[in-house]
Protein backbone atom coordinates (compact mmCIF):
# COMPACT_ATOMS: atom_id res chain seq x y z
CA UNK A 1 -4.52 -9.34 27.57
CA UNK A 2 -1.38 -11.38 27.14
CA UNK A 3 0.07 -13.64 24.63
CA UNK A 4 3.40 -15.96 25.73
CA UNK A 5 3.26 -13.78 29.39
CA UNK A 6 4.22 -10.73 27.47
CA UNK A 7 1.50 -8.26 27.17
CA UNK A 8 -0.75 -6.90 24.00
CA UNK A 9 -0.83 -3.33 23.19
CA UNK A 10 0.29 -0.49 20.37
CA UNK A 11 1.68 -2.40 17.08
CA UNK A 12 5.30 -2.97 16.15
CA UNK A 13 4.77 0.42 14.07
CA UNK A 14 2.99 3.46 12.85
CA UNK A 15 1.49 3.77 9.53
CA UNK A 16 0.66 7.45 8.27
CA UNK A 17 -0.52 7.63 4.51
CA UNK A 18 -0.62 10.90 2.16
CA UNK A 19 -2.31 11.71 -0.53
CA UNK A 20 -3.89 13.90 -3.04
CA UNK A 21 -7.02 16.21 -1.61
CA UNK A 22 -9.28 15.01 -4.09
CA UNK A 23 -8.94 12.17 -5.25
CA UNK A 24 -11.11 11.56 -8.71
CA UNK A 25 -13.07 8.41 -9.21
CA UNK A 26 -14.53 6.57 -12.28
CA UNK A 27 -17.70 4.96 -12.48
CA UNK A 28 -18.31 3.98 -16.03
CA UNK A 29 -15.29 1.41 -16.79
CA UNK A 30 -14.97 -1.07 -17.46
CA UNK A 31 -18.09 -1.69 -20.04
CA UNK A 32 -19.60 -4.80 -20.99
CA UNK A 33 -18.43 -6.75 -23.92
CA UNK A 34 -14.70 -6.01 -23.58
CA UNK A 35 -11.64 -7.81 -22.13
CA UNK A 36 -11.90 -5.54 -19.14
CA UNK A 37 -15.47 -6.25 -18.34
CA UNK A 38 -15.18 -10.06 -18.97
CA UNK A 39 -12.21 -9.51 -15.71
CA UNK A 40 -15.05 -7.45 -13.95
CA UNK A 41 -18.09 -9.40 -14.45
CA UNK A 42 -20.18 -7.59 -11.91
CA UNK A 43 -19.03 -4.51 -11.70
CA UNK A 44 -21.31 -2.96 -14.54
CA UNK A 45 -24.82 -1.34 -13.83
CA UNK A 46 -26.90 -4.05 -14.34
CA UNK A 47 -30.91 -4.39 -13.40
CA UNK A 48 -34.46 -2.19 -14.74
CA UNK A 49 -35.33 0.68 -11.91
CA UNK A 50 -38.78 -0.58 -12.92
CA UNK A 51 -38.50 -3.77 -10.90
CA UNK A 52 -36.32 -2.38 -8.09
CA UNK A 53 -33.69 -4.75 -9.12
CA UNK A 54 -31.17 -2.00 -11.05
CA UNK A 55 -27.72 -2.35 -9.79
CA UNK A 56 -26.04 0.87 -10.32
CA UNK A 57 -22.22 0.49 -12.50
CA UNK A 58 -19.70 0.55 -9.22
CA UNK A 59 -17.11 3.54 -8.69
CA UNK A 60 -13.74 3.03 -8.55
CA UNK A 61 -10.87 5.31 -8.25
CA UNK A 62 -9.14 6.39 -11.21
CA UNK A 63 -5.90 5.10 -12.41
CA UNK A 64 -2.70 7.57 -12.23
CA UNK A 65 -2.99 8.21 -8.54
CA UNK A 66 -0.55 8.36 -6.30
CA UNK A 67 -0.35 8.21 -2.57
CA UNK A 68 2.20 7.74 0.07
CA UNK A 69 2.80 5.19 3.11
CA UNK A 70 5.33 6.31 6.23
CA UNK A 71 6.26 3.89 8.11
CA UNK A 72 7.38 4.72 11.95
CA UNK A 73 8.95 1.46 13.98
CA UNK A 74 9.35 1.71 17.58
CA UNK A 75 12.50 1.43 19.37
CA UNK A 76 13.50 -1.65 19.76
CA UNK A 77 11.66 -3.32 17.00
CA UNK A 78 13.34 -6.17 15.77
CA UNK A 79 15.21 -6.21 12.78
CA UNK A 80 13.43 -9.44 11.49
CA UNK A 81 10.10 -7.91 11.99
CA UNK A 82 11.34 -4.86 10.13
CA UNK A 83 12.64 -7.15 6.90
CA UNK A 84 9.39 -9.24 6.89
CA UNK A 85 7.06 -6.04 6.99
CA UNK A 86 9.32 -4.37 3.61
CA UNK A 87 9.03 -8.14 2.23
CA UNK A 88 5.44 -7.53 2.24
CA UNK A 89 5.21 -4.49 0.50
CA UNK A 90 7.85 -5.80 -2.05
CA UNK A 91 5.17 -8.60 -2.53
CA UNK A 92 2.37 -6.02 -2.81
CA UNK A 93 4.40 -4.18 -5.37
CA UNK A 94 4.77 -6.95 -7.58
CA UNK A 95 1.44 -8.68 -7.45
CA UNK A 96 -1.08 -6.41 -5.39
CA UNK A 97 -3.82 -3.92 -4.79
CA UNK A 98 -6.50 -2.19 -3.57
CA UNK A 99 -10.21 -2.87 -3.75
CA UNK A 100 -12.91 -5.77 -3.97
CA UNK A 101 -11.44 -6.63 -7.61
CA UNK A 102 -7.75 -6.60 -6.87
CA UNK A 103 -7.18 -10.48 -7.81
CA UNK A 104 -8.80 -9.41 -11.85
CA UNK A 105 -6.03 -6.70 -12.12
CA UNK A 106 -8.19 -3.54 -10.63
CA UNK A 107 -6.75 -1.27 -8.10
CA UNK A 108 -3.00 -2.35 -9.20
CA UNK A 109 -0.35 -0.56 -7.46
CA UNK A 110 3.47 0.48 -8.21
CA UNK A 111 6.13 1.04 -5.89
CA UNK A 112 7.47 4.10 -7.43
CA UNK A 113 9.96 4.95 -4.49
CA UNK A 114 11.23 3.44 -1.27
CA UNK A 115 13.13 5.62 1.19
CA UNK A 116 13.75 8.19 -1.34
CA UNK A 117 15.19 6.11 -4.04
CA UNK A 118 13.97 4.72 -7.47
CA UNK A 119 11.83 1.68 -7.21
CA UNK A 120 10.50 0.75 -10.27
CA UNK A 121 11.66 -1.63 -12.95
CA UNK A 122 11.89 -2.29 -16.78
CA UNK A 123 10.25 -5.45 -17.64
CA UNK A 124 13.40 -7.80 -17.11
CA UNK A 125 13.75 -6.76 -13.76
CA UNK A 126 10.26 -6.69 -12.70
CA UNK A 127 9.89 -10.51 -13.94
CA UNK A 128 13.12 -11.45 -12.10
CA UNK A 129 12.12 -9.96 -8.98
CA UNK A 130 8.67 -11.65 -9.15
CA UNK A 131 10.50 -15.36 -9.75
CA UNK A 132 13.04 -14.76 -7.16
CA UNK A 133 10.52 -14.35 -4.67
CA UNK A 134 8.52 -17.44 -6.01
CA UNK A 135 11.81 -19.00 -5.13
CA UNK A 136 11.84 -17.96 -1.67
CA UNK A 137 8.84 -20.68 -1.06
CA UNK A 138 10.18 -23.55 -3.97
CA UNK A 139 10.83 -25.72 -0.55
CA UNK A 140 7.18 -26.20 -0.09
CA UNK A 141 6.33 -29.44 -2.14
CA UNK A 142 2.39 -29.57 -0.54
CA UNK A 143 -0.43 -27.37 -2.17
CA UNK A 144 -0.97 -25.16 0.83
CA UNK A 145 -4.12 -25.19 2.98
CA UNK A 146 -4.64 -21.63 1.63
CA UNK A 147 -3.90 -19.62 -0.57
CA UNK A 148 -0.02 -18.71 -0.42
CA UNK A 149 3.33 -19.27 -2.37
CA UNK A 150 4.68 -22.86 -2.97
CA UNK A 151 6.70 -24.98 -5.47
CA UNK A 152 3.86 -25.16 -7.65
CA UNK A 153 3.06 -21.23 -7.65
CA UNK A 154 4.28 -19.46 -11.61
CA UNK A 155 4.43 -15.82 -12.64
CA UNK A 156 4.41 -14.26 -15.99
CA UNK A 157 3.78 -11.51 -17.86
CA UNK A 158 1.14 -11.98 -20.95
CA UNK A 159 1.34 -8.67 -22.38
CA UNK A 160 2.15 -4.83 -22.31
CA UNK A 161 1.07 -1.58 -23.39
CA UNK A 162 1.22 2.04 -23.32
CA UNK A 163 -1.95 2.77 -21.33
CA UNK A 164 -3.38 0.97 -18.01
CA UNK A 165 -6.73 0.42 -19.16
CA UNK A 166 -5.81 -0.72 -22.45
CA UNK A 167 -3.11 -3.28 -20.85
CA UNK A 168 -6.19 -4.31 -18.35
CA UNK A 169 -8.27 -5.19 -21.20
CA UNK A 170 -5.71 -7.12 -23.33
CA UNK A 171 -5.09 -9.66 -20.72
CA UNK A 172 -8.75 -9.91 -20.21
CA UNK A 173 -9.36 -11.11 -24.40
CA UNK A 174 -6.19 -13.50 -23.43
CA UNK A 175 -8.15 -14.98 -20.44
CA UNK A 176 -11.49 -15.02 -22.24
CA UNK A 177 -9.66 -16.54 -25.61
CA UNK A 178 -7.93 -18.83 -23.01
CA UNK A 179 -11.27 -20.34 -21.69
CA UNK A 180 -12.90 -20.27 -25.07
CA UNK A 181 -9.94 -22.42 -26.40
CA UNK A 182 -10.40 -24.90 -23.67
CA UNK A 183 -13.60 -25.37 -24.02
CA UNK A 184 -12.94 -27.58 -26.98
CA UNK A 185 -10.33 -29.65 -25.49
CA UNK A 186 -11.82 -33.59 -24.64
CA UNK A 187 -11.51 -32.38 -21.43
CA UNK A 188 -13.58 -29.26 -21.39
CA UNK A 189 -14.14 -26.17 -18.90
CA UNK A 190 -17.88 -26.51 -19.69
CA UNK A 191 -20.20 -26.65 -16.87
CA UNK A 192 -18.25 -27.94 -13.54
CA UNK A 193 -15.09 -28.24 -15.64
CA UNK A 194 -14.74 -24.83 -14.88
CA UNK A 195 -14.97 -24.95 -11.33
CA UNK A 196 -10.78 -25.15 -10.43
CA UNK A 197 -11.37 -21.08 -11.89
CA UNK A 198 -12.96 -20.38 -8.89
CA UNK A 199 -16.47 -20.27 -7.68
CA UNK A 200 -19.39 -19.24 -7.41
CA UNK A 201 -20.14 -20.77 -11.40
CA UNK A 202 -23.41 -20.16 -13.28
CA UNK A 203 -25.52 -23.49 -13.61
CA UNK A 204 -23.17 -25.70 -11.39
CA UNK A 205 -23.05 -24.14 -7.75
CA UNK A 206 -24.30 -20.51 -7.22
CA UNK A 207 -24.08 -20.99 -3.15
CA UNK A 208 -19.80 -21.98 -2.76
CA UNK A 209 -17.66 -19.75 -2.90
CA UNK A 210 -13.81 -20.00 -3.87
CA UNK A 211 -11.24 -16.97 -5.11
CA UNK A 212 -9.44 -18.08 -8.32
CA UNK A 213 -5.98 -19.22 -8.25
CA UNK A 214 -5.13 -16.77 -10.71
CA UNK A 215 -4.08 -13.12 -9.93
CA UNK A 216 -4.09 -10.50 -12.43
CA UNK A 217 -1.92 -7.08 -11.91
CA UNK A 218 -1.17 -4.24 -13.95
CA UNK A 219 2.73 -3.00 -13.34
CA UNK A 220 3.91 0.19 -14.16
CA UNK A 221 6.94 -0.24 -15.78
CA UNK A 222 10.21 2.22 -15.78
CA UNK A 223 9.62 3.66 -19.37
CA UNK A 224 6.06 4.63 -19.06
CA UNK A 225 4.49 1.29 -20.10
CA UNK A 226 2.31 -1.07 -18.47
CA UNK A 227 2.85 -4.66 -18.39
CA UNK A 228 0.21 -7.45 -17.43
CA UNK A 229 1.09 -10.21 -15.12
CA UNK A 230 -0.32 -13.40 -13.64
CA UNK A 231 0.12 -14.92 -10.69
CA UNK A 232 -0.59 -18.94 -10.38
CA UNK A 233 -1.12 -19.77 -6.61
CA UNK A 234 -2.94 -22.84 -6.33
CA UNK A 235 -3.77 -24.57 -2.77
CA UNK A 236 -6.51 -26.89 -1.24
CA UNK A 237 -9.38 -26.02 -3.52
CA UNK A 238 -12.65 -26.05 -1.26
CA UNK A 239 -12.83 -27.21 2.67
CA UNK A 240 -16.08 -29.42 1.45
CA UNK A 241 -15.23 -32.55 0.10
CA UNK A 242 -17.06 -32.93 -3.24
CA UNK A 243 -14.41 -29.90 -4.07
CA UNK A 244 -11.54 -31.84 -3.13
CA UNK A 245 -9.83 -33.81 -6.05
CA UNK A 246 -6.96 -36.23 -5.09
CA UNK A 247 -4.83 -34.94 -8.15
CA UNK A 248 -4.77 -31.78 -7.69
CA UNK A 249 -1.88 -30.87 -10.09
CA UNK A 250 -4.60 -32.40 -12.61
CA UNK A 251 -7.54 -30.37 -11.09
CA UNK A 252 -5.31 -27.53 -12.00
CA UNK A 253 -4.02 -28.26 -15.22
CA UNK A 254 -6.16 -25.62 -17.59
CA UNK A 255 -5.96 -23.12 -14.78
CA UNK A 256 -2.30 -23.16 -15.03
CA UNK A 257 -1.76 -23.57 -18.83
CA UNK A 258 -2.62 -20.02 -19.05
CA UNK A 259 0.45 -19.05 -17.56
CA UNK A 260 2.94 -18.57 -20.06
CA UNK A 261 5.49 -21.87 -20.18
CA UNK A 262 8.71 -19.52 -20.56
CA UNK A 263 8.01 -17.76 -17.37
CA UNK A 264 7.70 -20.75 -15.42
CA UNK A 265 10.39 -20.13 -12.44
């Protein structure tokens, strides 16, 4: 197989990752009724055994874990490729995870170190490093076909705390408060108001489907604290046209107003 007459075969690099021999898992958080749970709608044991519908609560791994990734490039790898592939992980860093759930804050993860040296920040570093790499995209004026940086992308941090779970579950009251308080704006989230929050949406379209625009992650910060963040990337909503508004920067409006102003890059 060939691709521009060169041909296909190993990858640019080797990835080798380490960690702990057992690694312990959680499966009774988040609960129902809490900030956490409103994030992980889904994710709780739902159901009755007695009519073969009982969902059981899903297992996660438990926060505190740490693991490592070596990366090996081959000789004559070029540099570009090298920068673009630690860009990545930078990115990762600041706004990722692991898991089914990563975009509602679950399975976060920290750079802690990179190549033997300190990597992680206090707060005012961490939110600078986030906005300087919105910047590196503030030349794309269009809402991208997917989802991806652009002008119109914001980052901010809503609150912090002194325990992971407990951060988790503060941002979730703030995004549950959030869509509460909306709801009794003229121009409401009820029904298929809601539907620039992502779908599939109870009693409007069960069938589409479309991630949120919002991404939730919980940073560990340098002093032992946790802060929660949000990531804003809004693109093309839906390819079927009902789902396509002309105004999109309206479409997005309430989605984006929960993104604190100050933060705004």
């Amino acid at each position: 197989m060939v691709e521009n007459d060169r041909p296909l075969g190993q990858g640019a690099f080797l990835l080798r990752i380490s960690q702990p021999s057992r690694i312990a898992t959680d499966a009774t958080w988040p609960t129902n009724n809490t900030g956490s749970g409103y994030l992980g709608f889904g994710l709780m044991e739902s159901g009755n055994p007695a009519n073969n519908n009982d969902q059981p609560h899903r297992e996660g791994i438990r926060e505190g874990i740490e693991f490592g990734l070596e990366l090996r490039f081959k000789p004559g790898t070029r540099s570009s490729d090298m920068d673009a592939l630690l860009e990545t992980l930078r990115a990762w860093n600041l706004f990722g995870g692991l898991g089914s759930r990563a975009r509602r804050g679950f399975g976060s993860v920290t750079l802690v170190k990179m190549n033997d040296q300190e990597a992680r920040l206090d707060r005012i570093a961490y939110e600078a490093a986030a906005n300087a790499m919105l910047q590196t995209a503030a030349e794309t004026t269009d809402f991208p076909s997917y989802t991806a940086l652009s002008r119109h992308a914001r980052f901010g941090i809503l609150t912090t705390g002194s325990e992971a779970r407990m951060t988790h579950n503060q941002v979730g009251l703030l995004y549950k408060a959030h869509c509460s308080q909306a709801s009794t704006l003229p121009n409401n989230l009820r029904g298929a108001a809601k539907i620039p929050f992502g779908l599939p949406l109870q009693g409007v379209d069960l069938d589409s489907r479309r991630a949120s625009p919002l991404l939730f992650h919980i940073h560990a910060l340098r002093d032992g604290s946790f802060a929660a963040a949000v990531l804003y990337l809004p693109a093309e909503f839906h390819h079927e046209r009902r789902y396509q508004p002309a105004d999109l920067t309206a479409f997005y409006r309430e989605v984006a107003r929960f993104v604190p102003a100050e933060a705004h890059p």
